[in-house]
C-alpha atoms as a PDB file:
ATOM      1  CA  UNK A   1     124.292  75.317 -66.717  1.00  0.00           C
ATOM      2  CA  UNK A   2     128.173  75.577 -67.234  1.00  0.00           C
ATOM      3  CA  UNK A   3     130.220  77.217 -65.062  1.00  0.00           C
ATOM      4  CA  UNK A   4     133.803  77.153 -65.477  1.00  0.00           C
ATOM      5  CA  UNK A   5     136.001  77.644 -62.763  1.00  0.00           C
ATOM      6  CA  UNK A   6     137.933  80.206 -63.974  1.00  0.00           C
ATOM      7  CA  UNK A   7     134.939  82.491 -63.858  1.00  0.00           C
ATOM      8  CA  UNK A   8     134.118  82.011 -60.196  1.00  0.00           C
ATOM      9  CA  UNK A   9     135.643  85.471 -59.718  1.00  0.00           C
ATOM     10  CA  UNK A  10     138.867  84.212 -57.364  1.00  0.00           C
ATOM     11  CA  UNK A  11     141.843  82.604 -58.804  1.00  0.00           C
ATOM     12  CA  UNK A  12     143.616  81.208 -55.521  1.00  0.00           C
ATOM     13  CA  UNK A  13     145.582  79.031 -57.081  1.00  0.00           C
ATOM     14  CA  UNK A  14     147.054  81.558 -59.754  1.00  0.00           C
ATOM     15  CA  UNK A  15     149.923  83.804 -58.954  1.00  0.00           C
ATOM     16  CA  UNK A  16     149.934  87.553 -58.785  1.00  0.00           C
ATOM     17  CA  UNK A  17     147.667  88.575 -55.488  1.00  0.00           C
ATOM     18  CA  UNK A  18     145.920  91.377 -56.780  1.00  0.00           C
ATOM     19  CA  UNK A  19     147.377  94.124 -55.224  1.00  0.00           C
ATOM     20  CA  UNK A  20     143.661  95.784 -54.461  1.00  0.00           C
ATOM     21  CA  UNK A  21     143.499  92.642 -52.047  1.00  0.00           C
ATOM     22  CA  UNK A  22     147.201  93.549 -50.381  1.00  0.00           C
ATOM     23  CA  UNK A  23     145.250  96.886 -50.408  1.00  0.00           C
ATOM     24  CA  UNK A  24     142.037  95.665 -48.689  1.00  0.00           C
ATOM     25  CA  UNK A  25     143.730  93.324 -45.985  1.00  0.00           C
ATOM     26  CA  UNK A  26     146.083  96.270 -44.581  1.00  0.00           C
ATOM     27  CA  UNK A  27     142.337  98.379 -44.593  1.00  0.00           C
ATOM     28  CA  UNK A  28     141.079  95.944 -41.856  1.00  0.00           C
ATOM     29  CA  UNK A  29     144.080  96.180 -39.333  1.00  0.00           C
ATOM     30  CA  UNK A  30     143.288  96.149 -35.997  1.00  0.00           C
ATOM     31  CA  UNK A  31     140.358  93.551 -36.388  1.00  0.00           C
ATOM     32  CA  UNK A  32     142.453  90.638 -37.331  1.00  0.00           C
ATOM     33  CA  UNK A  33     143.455  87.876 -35.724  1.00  0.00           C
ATOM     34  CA  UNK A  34     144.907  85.232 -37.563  1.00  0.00           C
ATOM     35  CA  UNK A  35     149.513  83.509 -37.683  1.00  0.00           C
ATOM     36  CA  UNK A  36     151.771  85.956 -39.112  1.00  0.00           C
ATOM     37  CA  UNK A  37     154.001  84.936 -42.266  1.00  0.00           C
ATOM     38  CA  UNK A  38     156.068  81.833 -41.245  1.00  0.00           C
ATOM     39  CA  UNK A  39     159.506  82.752 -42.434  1.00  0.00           C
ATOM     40  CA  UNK A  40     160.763  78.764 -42.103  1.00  0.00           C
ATOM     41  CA  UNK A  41     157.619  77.251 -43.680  1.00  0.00           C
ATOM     42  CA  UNK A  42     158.170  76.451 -47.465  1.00  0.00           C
ATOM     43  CA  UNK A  43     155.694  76.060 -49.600  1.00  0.00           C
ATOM     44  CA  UNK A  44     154.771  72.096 -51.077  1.00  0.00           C
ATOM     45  CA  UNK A  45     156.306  71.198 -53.730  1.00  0.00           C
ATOM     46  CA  UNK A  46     155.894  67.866 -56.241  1.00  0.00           C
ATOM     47  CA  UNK A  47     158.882  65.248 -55.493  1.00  0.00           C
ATOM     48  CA  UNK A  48     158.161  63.071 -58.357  1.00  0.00           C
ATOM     49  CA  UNK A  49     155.034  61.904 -60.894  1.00  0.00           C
ATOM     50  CA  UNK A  50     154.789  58.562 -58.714  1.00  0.00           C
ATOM     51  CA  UNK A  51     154.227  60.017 -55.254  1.00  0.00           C
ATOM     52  CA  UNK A  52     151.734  62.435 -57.061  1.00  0.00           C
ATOM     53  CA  UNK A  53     149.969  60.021 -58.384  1.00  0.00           C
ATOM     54  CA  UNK A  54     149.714  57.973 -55.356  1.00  0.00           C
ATOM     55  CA  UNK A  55     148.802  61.036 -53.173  1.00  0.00           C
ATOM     56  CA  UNK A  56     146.194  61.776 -56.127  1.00  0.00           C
ATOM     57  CA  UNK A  57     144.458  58.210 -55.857  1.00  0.00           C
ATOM     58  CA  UNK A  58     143.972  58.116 -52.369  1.00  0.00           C
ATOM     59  CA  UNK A  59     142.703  62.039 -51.620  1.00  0.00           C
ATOM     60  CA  UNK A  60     140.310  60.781 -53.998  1.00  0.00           C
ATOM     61  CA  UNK A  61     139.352  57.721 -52.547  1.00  0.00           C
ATOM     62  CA  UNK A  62     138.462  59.806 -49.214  1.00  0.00           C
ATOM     63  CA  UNK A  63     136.863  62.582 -51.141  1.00  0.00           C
ATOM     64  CA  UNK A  64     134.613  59.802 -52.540  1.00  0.00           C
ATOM     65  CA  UNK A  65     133.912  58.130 -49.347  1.00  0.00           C
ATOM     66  CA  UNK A  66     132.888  61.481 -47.818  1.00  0.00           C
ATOM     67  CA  UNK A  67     130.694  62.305 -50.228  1.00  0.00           C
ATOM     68  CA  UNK A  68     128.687  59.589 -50.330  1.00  0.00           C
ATOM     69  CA  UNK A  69     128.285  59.207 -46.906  1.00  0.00           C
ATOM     70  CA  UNK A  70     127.709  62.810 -45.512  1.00  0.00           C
ATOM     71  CA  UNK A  71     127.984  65.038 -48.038  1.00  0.00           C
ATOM     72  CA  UNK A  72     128.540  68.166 -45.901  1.00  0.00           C
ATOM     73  CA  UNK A  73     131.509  67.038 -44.762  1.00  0.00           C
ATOM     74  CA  UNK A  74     133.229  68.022 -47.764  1.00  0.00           C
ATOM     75  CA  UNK A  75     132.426  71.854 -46.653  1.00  0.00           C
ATOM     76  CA  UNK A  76     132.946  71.060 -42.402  1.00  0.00           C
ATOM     77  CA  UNK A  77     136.141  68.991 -42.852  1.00  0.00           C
ATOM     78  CA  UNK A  78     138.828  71.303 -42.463  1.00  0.00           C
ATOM     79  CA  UNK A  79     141.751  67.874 -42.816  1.00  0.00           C
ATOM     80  CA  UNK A  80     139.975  67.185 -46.347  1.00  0.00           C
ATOM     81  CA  UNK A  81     140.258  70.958 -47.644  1.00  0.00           C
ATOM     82  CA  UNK A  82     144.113  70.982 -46.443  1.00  0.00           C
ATOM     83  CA  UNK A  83     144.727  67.700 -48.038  1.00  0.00           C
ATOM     84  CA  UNK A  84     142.870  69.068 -51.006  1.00  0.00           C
ATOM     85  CA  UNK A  85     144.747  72.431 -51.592  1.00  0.00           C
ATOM     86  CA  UNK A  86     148.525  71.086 -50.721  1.00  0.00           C
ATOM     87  CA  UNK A  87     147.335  68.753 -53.060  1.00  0.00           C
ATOM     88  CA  UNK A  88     146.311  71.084 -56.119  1.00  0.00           C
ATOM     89  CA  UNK A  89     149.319  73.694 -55.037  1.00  0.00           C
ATOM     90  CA  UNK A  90     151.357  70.973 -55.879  1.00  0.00           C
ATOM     91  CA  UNK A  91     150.332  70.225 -59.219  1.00  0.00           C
ATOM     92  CA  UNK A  92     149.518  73.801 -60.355  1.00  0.00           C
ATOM     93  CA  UNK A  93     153.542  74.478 -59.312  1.00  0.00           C
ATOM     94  CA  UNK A  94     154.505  71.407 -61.587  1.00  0.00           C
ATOM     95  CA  UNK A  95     152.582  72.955 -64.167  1.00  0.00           C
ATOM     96  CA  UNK A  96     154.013  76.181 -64.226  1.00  0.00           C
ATOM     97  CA  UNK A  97     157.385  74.578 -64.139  1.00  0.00           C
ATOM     98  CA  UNK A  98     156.727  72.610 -67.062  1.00  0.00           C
ATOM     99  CA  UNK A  99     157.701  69.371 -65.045  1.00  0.00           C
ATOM    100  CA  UNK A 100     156.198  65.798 -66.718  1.00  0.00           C
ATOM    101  CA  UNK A 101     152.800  65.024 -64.587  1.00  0.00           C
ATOM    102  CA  UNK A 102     151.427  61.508 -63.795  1.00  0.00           C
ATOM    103  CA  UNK A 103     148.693  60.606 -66.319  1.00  0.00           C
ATOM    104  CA  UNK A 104     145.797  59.481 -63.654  1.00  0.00           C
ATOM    105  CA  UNK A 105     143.349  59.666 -65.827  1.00  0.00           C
ATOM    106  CA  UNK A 106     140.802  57.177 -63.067  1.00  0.00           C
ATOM    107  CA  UNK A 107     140.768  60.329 -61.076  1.00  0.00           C
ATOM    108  CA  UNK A 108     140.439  63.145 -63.787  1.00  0.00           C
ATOM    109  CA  UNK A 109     144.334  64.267 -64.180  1.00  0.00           C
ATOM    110  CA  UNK A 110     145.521  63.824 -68.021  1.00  0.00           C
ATOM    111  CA  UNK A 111     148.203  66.368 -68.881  1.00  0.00           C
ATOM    112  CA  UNK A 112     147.473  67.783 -72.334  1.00  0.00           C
ATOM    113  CA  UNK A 113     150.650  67.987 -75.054  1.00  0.00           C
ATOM    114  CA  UNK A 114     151.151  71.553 -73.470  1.00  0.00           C
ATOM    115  CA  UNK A 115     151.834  70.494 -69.720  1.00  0.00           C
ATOM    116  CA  UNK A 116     148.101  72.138 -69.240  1.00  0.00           C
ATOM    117  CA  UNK A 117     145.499  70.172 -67.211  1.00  0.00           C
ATOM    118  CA  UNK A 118     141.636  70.487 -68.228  1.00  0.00           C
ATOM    119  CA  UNK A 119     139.165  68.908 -65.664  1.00  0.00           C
ATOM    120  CA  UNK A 120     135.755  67.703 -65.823  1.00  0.00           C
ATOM    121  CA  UNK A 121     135.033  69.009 -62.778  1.00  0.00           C
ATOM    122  CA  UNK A 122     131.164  67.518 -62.428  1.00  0.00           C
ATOM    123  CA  UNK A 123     132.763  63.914 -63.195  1.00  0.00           C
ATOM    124  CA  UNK A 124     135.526  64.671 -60.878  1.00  0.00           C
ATOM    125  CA  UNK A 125     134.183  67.248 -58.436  1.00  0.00           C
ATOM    126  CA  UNK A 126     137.179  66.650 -55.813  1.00  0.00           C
ATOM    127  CA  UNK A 127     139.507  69.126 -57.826  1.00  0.00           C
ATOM    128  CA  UNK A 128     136.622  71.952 -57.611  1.00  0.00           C
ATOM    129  CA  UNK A 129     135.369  71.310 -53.883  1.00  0.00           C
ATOM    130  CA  UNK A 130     132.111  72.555 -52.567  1.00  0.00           C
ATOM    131  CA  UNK A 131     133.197  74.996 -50.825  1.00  0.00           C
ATOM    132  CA  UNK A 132     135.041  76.785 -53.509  1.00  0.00           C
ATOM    133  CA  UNK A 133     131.719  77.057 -56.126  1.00  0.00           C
ATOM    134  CA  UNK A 134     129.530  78.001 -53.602  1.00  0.00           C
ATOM    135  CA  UNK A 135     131.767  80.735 -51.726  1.00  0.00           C
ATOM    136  CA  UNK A 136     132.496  81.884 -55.511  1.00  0.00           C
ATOM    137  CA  UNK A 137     129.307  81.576 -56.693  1.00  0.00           C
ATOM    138  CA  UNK A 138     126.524  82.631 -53.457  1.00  0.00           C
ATOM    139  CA  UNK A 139     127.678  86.149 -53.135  1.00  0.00           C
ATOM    140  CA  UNK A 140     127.212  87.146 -56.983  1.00  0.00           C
ATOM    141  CA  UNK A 141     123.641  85.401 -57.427  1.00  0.00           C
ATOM    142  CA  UNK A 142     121.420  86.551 -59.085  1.00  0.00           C
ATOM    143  CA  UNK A 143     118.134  85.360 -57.420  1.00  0.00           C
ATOM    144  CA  UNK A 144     115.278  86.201 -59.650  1.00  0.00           C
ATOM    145  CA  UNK A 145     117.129  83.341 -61.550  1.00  0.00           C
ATOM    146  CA  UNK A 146     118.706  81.120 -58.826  1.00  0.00           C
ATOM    147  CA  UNK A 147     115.643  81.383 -56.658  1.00  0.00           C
ATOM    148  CA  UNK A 148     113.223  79.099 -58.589  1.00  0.00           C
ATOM    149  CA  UNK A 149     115.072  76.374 -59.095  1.00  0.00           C
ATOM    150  CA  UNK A 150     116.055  76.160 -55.106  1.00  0.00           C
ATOM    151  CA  UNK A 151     112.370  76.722 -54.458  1.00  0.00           C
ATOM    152  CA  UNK A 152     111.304  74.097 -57.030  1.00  0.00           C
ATOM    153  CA  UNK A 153     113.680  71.327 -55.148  1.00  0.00           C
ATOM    154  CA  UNK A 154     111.819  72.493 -51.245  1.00  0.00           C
ATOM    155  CA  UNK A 155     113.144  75.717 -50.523  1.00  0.00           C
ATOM    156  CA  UNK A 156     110.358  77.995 -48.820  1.00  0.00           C
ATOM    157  CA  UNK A 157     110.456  81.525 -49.073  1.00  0.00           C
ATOM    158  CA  UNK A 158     111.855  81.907 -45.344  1.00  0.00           C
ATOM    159  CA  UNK A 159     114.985  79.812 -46.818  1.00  0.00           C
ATOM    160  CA  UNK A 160     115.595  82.261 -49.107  1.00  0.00           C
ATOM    161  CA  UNK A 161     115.358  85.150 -47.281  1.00  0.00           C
ATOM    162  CA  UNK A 162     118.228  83.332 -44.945  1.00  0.00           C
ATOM    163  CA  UNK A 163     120.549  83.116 -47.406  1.00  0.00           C
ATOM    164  CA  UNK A 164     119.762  86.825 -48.738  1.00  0.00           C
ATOM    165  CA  UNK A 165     120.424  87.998 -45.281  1.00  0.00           C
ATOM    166  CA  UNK A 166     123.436  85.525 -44.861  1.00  0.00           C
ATOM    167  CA  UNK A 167     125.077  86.941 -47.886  1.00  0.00           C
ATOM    168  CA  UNK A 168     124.081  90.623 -46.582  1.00  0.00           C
ATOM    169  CA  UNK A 169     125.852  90.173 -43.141  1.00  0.00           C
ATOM    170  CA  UNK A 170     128.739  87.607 -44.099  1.00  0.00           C
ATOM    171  CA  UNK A 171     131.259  89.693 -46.196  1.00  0.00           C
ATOM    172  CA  UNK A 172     133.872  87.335 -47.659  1.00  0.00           C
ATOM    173  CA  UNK A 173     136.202  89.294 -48.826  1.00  0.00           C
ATOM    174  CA  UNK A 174     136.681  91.451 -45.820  1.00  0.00           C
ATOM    175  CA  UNK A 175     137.047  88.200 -43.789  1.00  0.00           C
ATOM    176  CA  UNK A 176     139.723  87.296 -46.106  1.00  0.00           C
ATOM    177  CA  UNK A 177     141.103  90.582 -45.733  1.00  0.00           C
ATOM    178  CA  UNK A 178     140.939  90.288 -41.878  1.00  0.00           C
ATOM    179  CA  UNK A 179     142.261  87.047 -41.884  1.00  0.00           C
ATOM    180  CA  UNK A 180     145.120  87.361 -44.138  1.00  0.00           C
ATOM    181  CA  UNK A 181     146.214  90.982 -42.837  1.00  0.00           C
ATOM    182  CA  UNK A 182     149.106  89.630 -40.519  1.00  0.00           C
ATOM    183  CA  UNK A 183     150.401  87.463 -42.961  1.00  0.00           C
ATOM    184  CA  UNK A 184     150.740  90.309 -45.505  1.00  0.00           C
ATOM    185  CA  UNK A 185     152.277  92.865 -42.871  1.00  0.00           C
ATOM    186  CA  UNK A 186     154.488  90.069 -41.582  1.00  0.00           C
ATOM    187  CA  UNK A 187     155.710  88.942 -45.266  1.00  0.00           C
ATOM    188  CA  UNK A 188     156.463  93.199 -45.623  1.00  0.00           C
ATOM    189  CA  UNK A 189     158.549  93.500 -42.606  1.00  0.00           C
ATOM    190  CA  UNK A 190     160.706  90.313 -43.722  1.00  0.00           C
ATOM    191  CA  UNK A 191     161.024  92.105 -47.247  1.00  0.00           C
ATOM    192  CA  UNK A 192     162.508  95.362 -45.508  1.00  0.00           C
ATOM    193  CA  UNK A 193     164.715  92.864 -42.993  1.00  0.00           C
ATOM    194  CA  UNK A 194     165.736  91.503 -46.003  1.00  0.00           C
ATOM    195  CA  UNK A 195     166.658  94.638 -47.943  1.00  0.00           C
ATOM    196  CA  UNK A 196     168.453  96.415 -44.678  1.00  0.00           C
ATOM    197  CA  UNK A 197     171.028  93.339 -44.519  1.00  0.00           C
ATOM    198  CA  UNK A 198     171.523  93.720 -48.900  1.00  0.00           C
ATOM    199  CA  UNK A 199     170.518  90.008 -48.667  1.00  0.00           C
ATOM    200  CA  UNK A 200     168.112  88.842 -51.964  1.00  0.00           C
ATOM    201  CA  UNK A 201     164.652  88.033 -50.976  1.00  0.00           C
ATOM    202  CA  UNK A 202     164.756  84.036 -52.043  1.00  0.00           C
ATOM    203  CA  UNK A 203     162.647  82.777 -54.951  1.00  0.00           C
ATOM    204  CA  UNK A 204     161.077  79.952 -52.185  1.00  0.00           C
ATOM    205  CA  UNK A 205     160.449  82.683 -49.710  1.00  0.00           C
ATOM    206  CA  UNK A 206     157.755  84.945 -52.099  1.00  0.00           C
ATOM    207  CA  UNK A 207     156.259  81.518 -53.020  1.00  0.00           C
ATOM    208  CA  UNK A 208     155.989  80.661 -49.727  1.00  0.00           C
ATOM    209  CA  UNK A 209     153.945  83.803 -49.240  1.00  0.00           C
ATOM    210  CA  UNK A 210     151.654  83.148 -51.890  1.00  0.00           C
ATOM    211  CA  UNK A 211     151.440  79.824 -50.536  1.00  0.00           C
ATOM    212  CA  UNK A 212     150.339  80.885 -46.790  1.00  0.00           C
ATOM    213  CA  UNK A 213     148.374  83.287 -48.268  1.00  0.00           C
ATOM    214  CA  UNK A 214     146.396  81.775 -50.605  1.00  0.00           C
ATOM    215  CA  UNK A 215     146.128  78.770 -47.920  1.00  0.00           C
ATOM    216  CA  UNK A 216     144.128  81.377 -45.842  1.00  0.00           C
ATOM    217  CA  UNK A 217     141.892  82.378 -48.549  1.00  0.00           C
ATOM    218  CA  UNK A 218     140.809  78.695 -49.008  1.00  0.00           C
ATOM    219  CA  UNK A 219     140.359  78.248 -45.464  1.00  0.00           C
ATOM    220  CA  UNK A 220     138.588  81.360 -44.986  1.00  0.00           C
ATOM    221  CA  UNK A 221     136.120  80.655 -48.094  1.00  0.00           C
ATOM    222  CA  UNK A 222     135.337  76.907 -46.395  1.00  0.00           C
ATOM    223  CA  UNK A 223     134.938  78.515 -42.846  1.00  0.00           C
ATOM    224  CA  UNK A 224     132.476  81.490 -45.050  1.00  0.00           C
ATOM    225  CA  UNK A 225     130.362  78.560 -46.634  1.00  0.00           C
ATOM    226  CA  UNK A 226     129.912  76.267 -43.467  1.00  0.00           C
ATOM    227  CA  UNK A 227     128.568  79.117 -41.756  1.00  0.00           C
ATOM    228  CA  UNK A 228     126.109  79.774 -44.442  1.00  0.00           C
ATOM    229  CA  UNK A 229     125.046  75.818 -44.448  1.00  0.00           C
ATOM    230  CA  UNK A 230     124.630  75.888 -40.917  1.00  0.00           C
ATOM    231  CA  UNK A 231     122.234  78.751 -40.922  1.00  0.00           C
ATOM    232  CA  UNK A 232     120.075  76.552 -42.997  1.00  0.00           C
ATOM    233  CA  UNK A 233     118.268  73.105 -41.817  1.00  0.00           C
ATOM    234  CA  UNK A 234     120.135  70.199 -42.624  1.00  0.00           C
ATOM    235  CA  UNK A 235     117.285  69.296 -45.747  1.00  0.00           C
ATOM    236  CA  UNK A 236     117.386  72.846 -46.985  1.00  0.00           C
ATOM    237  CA  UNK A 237     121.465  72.592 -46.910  1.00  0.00           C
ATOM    238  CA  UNK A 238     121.070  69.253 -48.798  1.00  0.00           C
ATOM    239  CA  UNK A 239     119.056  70.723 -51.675  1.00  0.00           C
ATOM    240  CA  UNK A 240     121.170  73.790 -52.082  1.00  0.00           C
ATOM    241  CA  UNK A 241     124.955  71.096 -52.283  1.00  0.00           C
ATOM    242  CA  UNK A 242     122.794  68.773 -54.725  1.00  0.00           C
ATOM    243  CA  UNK A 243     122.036  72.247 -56.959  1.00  0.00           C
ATOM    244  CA  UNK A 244     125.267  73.441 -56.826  1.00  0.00           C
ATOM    245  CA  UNK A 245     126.782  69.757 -57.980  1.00  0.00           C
ATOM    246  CA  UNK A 246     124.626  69.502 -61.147  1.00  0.00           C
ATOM    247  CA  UNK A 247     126.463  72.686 -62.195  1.00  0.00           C
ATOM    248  CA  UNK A 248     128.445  71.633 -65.532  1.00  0.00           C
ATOM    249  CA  UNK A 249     131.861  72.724 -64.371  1.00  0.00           C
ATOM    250  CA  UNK A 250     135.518  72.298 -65.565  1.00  0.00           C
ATOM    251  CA  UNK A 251     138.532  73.201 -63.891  1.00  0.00           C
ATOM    252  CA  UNK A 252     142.152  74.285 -66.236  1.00  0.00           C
ATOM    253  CA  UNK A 253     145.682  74.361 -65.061  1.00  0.00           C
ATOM    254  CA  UNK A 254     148.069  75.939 -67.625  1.00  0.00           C
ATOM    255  CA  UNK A 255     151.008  77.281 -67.387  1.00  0.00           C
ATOM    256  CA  UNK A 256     152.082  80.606 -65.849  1.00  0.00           C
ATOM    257  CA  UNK A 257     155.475  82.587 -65.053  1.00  0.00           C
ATOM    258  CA  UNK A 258     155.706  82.618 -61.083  1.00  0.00           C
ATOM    259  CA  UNK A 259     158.862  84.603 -61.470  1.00  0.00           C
ATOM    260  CA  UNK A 260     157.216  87.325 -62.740  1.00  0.00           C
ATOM    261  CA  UNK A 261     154.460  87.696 -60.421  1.00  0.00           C
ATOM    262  CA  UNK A 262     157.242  87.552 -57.866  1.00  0.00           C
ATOM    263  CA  UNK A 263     159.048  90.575 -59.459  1.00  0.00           C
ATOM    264  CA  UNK A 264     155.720  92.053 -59.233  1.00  0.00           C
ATOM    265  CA  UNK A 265     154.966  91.400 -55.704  1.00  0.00           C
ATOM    266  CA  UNK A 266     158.136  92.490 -54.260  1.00  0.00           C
ATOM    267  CA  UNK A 267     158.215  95.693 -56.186  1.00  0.00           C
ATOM    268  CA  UNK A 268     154.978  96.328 -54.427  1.00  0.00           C
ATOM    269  CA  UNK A 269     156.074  95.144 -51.196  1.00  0.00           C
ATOM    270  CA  UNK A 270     159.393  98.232 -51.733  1.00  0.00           C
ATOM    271  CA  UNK A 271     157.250 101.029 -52.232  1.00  0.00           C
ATOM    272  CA  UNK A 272     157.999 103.317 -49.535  1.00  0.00           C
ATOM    273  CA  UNK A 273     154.182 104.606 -48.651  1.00  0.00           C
ATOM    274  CA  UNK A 274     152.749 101.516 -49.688  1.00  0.00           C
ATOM    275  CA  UNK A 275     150.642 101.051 -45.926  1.00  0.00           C
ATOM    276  CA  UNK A 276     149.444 104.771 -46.797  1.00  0.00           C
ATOM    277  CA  UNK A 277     148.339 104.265 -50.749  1.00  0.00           C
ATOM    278  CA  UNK A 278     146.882 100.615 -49.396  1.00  0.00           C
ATOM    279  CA  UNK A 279     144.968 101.686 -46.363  1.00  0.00           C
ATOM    280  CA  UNK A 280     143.696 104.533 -48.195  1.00  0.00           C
ATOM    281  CA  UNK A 281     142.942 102.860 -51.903  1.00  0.00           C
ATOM    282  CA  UNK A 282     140.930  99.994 -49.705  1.00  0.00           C
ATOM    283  CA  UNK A 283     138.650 102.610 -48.265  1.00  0.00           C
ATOM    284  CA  UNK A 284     137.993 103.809 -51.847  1.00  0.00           C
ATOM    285  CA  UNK A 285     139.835 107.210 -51.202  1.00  0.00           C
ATOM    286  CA  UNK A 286     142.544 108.353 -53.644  1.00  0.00           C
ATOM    287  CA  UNK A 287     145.958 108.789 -52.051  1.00  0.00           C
END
């Protein structure tokens, strides 16, 4: 089966945060708890091809190690999934800016002629981690298809019915929404802060918010899918990481206009009911 990543349903590494989501998170206020926007923090960015490379090599010398020895670490270890998304967030930004990559081709990176990057991501799973196909995958399934094979490999019916209920009672997206609520709110404020004292909200500032943001998500979609391997037993958990891994998968970077997205978000960010029309467009009312 081939599944490429761009049709896991999430694009966290794109710009442009759909503004349904914005929408969603300001829905769940009052249940969050999670750091508001950090005005100082800027976002990673790459300093040059060498360091990339370098950083590149040995993220996926630990990946490797990991995996071979206990494979559910790659889901549990939070350092691993931070190293792994400052990582990518650094080389999907020097895509978009069109900046000359370092060809590692032992670790699955060749730039193509158009500054794009196309990964195998089954001979190179570290650039699609675990935790990102099965938190993208899981809650769409279809099991009448997805069942059989699991149950061919030593799930038992009971195992199944776990995950049903798992996926039943563990809603991702509102966790993300929960999660990522203060940032959002926090990032608004700043925009109006911004606007009272005529000063221009900075380039590095909205990409800083996409940054924390987005950093959440990830975080949030590892924390989702180590909850669901730890409701199973540690052989059932095995089986269903060994499925997912045989997936044929491939992972593209190409190039995308940041600016834009940031016009975008900022226009949203102005409009003067926008907690009203959010709050009530998440609850599925029109406002």
């Amino acid at each position: 089966m081939h599944v490429p990543s761009n049709c896991h349903g999430r694009q966290l590494h794109r710009w442009r945060p759909a503004l349904a989501m914005l929408m969603l998170a300001l829905a769940a206020a009052g249940s969050a708890q999670a750091a508001d926007f950090d005005e100082k923090l800027k976002a990673p960015t790459m300093k040059d091809p060498a360091e990339l490379r370098s950083q590149a090599q040995a993220y996926s010398a630990r990946f490797a190690q990991i995996r071979a020895a206990t494979p559910e670490q790659l889901v549990k270890d939070p350092a691993l999934a931070r190293e792994h998304f400052d990582l990518t967030w650094k080389i999907k930004r020097a895509v978009d800016e069109r900046r000359a990559l370092p060809d590692v081709a032992d670790v699955g990176i060749v730039p193509g002629p158009d500054g794009s990057v196309l990964i195998d991501s089954k001979e190179f799973p570290q650039w699609l981690p675990l935790y990102e196909r099965i938190s993208s995958l899981l809650p769409g399934w279809d099991f009448a298809m997805f069942g059989p094979p699991l149950v061919s490999r030593g799930f038992r019916d009971a195992d199944i019915t776990i995950l049903k209920e798992y996926l039943a009672t563990h809603d991702l997206e509102r966790a993300v929404a929960q999660r990522t609520l203060p940032v959002t709110l926090a990032f608004n404020k700043v925009v109006a802060k911004y606007d009272r004292l005529k000063r221009p909200v900075d380039y590095g500032l909205a990409m800083s918010f996409f940054y924390q943001r987005s950093r959440l998500y990830a975080e949030v979609s590892r924390e989702w899918t180590a909850g669901l391997l730890e409701s199973l037993d540690a052989q059932r958990g095995r089986i269903l990481i060994e499925y997912i891994s045989e997936f044929e998968t491939s992972t593209s970077w190409t190039p995308s206009d940041p600016s834009a997205a940031v016009a975008d978000l900022l226009s949203t960010m102005r409009q003067p009911d926008f907690q009203r029309r959010a709050t009530a467009e998440a609850q599925g009312v029109q406002p």
